[in-house]
C-alpha atoms as a PDB file:
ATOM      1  CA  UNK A   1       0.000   0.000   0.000  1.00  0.00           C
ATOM      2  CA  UNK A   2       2.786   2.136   1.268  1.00  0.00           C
ATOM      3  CA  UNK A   3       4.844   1.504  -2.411  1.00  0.00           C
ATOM      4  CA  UNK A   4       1.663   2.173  -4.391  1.00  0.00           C
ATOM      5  CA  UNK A   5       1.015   5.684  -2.708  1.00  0.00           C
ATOM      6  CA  UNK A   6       4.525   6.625  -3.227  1.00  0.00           C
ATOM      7  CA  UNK A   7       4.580   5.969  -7.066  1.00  0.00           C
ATOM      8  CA  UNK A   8       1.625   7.828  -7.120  1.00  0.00           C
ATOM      9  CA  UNK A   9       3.131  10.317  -5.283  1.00  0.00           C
ATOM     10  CA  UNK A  10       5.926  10.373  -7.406  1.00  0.00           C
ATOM     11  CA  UNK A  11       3.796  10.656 -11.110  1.00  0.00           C
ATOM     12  CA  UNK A  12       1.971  13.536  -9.379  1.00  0.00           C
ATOM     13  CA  UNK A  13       5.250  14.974  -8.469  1.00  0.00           C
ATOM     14  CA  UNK A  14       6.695  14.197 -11.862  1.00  0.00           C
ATOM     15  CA  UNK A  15       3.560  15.701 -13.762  1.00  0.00           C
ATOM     16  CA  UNK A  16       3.261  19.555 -11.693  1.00  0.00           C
ATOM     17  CA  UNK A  17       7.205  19.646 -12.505  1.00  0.00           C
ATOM     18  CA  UNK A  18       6.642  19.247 -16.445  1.00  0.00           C
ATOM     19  CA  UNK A  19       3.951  21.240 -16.002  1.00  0.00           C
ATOM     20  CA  UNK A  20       5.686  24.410 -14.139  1.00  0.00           C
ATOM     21  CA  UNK A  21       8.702  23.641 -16.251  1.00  0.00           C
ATOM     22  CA  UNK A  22       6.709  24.088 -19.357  1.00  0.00           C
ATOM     23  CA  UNK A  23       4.754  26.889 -18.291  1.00  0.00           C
ATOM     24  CA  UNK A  24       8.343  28.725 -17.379  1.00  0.00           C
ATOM     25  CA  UNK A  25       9.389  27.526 -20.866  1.00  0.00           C
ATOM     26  CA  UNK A  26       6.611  29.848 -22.725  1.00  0.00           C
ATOM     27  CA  UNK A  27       7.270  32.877 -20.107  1.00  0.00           C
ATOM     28  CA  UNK A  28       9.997  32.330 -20.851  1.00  0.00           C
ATOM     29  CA  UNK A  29       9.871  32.611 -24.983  1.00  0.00           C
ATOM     30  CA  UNK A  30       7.069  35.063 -25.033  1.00  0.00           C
ATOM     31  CA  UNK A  31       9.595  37.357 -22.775  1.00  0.00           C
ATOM     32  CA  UNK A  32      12.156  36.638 -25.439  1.00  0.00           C
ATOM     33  CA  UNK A  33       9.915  37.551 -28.312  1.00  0.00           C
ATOM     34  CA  UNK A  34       8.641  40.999 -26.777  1.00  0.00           C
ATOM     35  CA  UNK A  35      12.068  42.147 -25.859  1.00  0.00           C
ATOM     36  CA  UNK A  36      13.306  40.792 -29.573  1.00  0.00           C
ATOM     37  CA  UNK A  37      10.617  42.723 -30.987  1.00  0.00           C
ATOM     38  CA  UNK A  38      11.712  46.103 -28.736  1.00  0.00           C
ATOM     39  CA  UNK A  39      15.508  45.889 -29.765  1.00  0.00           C
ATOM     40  CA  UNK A  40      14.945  44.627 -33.565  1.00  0.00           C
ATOM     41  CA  UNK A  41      13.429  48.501 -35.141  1.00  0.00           C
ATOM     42  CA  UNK A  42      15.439  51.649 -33.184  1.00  0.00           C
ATOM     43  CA  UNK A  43      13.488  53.676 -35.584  1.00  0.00           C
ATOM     44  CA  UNK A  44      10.279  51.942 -35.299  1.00  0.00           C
ATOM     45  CA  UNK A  45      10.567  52.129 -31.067  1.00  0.00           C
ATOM     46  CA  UNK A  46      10.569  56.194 -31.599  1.00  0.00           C
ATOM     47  CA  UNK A  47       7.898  58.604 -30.625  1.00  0.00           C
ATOM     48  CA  UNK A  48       6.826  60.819 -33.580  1.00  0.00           C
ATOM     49  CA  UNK A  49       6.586  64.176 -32.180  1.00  0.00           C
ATOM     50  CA  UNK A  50       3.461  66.696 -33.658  1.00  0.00           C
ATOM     51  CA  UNK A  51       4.108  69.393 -34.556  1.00  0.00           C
ATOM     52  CA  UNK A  52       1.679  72.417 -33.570  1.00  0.00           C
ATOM     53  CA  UNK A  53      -0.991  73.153 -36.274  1.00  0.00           C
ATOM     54  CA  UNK A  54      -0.767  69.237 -37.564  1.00  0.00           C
ATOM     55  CA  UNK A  55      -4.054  67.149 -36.924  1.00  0.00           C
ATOM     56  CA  UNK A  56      -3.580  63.698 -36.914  1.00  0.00           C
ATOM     57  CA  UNK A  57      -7.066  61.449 -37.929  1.00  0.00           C
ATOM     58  CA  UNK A  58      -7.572  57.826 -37.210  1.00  0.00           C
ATOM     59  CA  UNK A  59     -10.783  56.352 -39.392  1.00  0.00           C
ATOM     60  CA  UNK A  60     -10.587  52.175 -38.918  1.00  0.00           C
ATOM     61  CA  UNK A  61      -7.227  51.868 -40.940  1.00  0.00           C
ATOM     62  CA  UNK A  62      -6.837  55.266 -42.349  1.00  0.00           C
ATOM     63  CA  UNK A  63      -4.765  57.590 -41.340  1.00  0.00           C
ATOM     64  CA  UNK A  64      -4.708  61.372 -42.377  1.00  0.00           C
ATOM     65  CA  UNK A  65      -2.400  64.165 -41.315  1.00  0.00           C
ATOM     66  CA  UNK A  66      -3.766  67.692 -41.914  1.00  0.00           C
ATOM     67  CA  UNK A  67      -1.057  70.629 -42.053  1.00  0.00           C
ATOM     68  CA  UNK A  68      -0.297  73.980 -42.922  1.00  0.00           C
ATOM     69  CA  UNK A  69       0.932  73.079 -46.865  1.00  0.00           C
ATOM     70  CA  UNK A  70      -1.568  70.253 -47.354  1.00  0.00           C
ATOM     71  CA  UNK A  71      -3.478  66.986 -46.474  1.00  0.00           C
ATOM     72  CA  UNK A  72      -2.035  63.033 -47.048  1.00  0.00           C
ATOM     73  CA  UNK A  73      -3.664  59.868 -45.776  1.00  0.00           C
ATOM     74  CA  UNK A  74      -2.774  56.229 -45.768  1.00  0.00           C
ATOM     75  CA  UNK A  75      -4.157  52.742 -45.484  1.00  0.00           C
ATOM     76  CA  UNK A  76      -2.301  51.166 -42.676  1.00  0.00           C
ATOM     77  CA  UNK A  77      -1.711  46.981 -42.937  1.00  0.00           C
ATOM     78  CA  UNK A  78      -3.559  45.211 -40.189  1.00  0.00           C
ATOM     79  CA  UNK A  79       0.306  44.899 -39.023  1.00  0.00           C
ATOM     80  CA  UNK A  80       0.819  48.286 -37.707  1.00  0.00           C
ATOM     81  CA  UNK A  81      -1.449  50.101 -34.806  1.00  0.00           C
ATOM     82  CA  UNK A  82      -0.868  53.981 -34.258  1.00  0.00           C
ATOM     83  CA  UNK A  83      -1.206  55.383 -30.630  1.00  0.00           C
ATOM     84  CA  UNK A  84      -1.673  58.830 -30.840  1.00  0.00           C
ATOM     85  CA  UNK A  85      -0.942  60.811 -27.569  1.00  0.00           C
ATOM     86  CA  UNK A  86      -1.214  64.886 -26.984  1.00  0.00           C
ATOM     87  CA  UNK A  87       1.930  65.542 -28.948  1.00  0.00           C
ATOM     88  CA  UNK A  88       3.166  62.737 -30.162  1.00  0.00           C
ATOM     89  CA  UNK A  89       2.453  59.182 -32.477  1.00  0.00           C
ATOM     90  CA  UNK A  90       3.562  55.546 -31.400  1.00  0.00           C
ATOM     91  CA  UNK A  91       3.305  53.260 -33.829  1.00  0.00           C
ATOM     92  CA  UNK A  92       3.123  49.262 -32.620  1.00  0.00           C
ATOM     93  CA  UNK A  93       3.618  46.564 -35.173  1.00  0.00           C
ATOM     94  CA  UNK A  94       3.082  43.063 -34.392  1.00  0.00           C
ATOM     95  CA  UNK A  95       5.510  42.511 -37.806  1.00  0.00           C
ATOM     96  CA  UNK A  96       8.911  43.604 -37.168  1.00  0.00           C
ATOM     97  CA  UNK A  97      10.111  43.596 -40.727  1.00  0.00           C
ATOM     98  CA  UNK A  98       7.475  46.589 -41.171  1.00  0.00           C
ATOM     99  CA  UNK A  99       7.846  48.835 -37.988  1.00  0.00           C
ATOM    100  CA  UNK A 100      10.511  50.945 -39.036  1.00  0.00           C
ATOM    101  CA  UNK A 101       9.296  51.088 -42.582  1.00  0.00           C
ATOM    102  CA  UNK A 102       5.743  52.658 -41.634  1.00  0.00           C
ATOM    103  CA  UNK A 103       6.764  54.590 -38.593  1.00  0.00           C
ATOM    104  CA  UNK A 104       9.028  56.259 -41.320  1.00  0.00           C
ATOM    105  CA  UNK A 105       6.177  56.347 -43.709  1.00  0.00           C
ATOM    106  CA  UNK A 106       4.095  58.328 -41.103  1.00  0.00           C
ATOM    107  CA  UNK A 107       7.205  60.600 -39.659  1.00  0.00           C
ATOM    108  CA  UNK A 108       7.685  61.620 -43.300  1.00  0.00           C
ATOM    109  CA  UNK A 109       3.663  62.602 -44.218  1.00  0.00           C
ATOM    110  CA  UNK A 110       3.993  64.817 -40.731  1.00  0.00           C
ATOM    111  CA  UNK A 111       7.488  66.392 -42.497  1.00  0.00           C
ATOM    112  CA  UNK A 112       5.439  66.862 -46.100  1.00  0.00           C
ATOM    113  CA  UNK A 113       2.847  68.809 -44.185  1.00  0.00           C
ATOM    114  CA  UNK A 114       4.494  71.297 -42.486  1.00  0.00           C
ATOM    115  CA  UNK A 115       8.141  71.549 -44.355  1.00  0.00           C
ATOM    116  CA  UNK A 116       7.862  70.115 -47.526  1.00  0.00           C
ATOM    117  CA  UNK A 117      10.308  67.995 -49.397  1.00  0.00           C
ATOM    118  CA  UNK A 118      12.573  68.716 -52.612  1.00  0.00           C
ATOM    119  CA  UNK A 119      14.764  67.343 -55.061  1.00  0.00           C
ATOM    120  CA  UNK A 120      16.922  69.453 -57.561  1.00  0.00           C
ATOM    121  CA  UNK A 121      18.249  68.111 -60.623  1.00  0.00           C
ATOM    122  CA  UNK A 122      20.546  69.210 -63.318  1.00  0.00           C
ATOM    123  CA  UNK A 123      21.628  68.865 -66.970  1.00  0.00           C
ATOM    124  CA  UNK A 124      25.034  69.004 -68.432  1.00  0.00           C
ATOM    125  CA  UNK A 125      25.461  69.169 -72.020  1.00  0.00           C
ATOM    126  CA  UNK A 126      26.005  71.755 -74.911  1.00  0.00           C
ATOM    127  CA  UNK A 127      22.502  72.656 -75.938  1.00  0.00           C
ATOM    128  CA  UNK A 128      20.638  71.030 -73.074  1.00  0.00           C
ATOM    129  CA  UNK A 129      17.881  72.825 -71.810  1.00  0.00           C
ATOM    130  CA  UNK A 130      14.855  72.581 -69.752  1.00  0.00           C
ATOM    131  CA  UNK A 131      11.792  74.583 -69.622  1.00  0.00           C
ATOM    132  CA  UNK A 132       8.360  74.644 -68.298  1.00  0.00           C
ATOM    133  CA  UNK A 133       5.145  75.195 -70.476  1.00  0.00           C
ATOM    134  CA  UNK A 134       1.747  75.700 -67.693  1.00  0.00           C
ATOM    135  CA  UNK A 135       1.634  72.249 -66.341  1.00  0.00           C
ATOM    136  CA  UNK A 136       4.501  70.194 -68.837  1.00  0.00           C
ATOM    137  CA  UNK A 137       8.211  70.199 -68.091  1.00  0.00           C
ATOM    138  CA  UNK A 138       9.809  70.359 -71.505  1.00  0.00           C
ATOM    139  CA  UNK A 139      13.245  69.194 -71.952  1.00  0.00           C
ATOM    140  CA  UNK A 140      15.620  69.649 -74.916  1.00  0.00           C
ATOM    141  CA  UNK A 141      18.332  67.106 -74.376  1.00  0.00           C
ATOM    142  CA  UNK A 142      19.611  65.703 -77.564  1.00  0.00           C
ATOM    143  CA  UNK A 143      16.879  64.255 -79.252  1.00  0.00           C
ATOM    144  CA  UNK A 144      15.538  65.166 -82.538  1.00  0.00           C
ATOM    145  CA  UNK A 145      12.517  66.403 -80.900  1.00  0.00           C
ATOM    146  CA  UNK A 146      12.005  67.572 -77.462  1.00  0.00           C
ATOM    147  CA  UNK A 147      10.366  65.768 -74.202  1.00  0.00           C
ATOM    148  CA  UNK A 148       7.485  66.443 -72.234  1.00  0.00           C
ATOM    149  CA  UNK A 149       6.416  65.556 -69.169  1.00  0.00           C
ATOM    150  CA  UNK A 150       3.365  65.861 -67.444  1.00  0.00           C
ATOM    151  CA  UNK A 151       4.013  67.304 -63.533  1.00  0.00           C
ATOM    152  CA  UNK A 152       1.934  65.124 -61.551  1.00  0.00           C
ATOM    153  CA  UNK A 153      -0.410  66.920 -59.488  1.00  0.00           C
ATOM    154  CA  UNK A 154       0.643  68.150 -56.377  1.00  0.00           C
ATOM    155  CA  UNK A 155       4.166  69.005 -57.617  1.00  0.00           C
ATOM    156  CA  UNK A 156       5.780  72.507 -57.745  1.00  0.00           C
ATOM    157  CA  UNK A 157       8.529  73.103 -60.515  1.00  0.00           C
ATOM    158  CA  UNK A 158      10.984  75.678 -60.801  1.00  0.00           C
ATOM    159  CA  UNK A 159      13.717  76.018 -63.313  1.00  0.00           C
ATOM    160  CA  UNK A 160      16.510  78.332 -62.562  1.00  0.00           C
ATOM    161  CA  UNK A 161      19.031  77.994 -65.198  1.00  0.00           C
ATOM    162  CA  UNK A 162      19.837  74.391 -65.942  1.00  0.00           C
ATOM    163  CA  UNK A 163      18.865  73.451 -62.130  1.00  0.00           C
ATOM    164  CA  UNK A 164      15.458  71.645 -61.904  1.00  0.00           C
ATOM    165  CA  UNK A 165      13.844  72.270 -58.382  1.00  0.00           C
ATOM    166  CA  UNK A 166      10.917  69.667 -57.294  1.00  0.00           C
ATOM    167  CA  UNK A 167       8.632  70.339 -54.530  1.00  0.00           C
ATOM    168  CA  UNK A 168       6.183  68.974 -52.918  1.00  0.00           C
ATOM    169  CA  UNK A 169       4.188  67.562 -49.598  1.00  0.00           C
ATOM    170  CA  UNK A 170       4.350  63.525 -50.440  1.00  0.00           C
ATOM    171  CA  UNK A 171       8.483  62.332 -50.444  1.00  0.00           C
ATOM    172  CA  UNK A 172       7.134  59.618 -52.464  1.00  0.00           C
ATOM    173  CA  UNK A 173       5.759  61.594 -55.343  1.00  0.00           C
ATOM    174  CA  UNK A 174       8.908  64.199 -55.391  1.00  0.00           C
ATOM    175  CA  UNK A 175      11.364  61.317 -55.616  1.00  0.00           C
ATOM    176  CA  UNK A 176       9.656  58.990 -58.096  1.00  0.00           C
ATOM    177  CA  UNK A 177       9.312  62.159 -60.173  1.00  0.00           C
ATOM    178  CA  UNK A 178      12.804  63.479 -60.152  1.00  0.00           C
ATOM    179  CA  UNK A 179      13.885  59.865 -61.067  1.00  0.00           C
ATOM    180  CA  UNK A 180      11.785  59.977 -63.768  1.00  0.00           C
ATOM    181  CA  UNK A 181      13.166  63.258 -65.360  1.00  0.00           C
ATOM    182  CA  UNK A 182      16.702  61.777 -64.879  1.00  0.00           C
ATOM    183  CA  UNK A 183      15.850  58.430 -66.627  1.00  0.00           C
ATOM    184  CA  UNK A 184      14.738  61.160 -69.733  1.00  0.00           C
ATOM    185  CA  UNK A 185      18.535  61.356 -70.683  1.00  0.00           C
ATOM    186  CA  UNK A 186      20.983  59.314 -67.450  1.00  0.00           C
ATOM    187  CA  UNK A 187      24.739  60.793 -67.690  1.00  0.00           C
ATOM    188  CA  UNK A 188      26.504  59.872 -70.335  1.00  0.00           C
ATOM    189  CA  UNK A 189      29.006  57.716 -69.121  1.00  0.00           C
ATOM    190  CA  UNK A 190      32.387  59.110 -71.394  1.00  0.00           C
ATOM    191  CA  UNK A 191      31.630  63.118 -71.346  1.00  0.00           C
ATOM    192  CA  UNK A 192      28.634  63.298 -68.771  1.00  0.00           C
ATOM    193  CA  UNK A 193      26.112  64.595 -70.465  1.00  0.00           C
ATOM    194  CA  UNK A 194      22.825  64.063 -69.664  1.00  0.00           C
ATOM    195  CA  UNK A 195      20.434  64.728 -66.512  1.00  0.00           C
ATOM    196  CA  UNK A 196      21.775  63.716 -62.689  1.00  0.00           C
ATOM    197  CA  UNK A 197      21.102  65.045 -59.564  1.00  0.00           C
ATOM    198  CA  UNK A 198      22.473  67.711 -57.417  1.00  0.00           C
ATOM    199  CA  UNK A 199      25.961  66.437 -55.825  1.00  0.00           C
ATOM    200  CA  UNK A 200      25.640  63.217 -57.545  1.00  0.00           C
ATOM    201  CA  UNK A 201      29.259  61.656 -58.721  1.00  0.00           C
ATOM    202  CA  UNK A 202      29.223  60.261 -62.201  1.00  0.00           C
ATOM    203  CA  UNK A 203      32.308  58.677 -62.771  1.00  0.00           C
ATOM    204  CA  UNK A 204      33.407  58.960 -66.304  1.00  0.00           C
ATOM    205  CA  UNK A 205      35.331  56.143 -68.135  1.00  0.00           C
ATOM    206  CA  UNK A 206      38.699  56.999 -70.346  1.00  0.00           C
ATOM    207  CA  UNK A 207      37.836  57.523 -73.520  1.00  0.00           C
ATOM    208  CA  UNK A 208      39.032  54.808 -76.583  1.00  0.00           C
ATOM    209  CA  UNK A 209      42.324  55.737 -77.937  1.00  0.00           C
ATOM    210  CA  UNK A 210      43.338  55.007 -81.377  1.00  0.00           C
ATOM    211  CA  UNK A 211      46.592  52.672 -81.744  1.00  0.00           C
ATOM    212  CA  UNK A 212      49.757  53.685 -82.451  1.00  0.00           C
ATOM    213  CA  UNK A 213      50.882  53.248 -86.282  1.00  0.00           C
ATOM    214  CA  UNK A 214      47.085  52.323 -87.080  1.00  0.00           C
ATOM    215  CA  UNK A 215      46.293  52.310 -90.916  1.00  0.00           C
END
């Protein structure tokens, strides 16, 4: 009787070990996992401050931001959660590949509506010349004929010389377009010619040389 009671004593033992050992175990992962996801985004673990005059809107998984140069909005993934304090934005993300990405996202739309972003380009080339015409950037670049281009809307232009300045509220839109005037005519890659951006380094290869004693 005495043996049987202590087996049984024993399994009961055996069982609320594997059972507080297991219990420990997932503690012990899920602790792992939250402090995993704190250290994996710096930028995503950052408060967004607010600026005064910006009006943040939350509408199920839209977000707007309302400023003094203009309005954007986005469609959050189910991913990403926004806390919005009295002057600032936390943004949660049960993904960690996307935190940074969208707390970026969201930091620049504040930016766009209160400072604006810009890109300048520039041309090089004998000739070369760029031009606006109401809502068309026209560029004269070595082609038989010259290009147009339809500024999207949203987009301010200014030429000054053979410097093309881009402006605008939505970094997105302002890049994509500058790339697009620069893919009109890239720098050449022997004399340089062509459309680049301000400060970029185009590095030119050595022209061909004729032989010596060639017929």
């Amino acid at each position: 009787m005495c043996g049987e009671m202590s087996v049984g004593v024993k399994l009961l033992l055996n069982s609320v070990s594997g059972l507080c050992l297991r219990s420990t175990l997932a503690a012990l992962v899920s602790a792992l996992t939250s402090l995993s996801n704190y250290f994996m985004s710096k930028i995503g673990r950052q408060p967004i401050h607010i600026p005064e005059g910006v009006t943040i809107t939350m509408r199920n998984s839209k977000i707007q931001v309302s400023g003094p140069s203009g309005m954007l909005e986005r469609i959050l993934p189910i991913q990403i959660t926004v806390k919005k304090g009295e002057d600032e934005l936390k943004i949660m993300s049960k993904n960690k590949a996307l935190w940074g990405t969208w707390r970026a996202h969201i930091a620049n739309m504040v930016r766009g509506v209160t400072q604006g972003f810009e890109k300048r380009v520039e041309i090089h080339g004998i000739g070369y010349k760029i031009g606006l015409q109401g809502d068309k950037l026209i560029c004269q670049v070595g082609f038989s004929h010259p290009v147009s281009a339809l500024i999207p809307y949203g987009l301010a232009c200014e030429v000054n010389e053979n410097i093309l300045t881009i402006r605008g509220i939505d970094k997105e839109k302002v890049g994509q377009f500058a790339a697009f005037v620069r893919s009109i005519k890239p720098p050449d890659s022997y004399k340089g010619k062509g459309i680049r951006y301000v400060g970029e380094v185009v590095k030119l290869k050595p022209g061909k040389r004729v032989g010596v004693g060639a017929v």
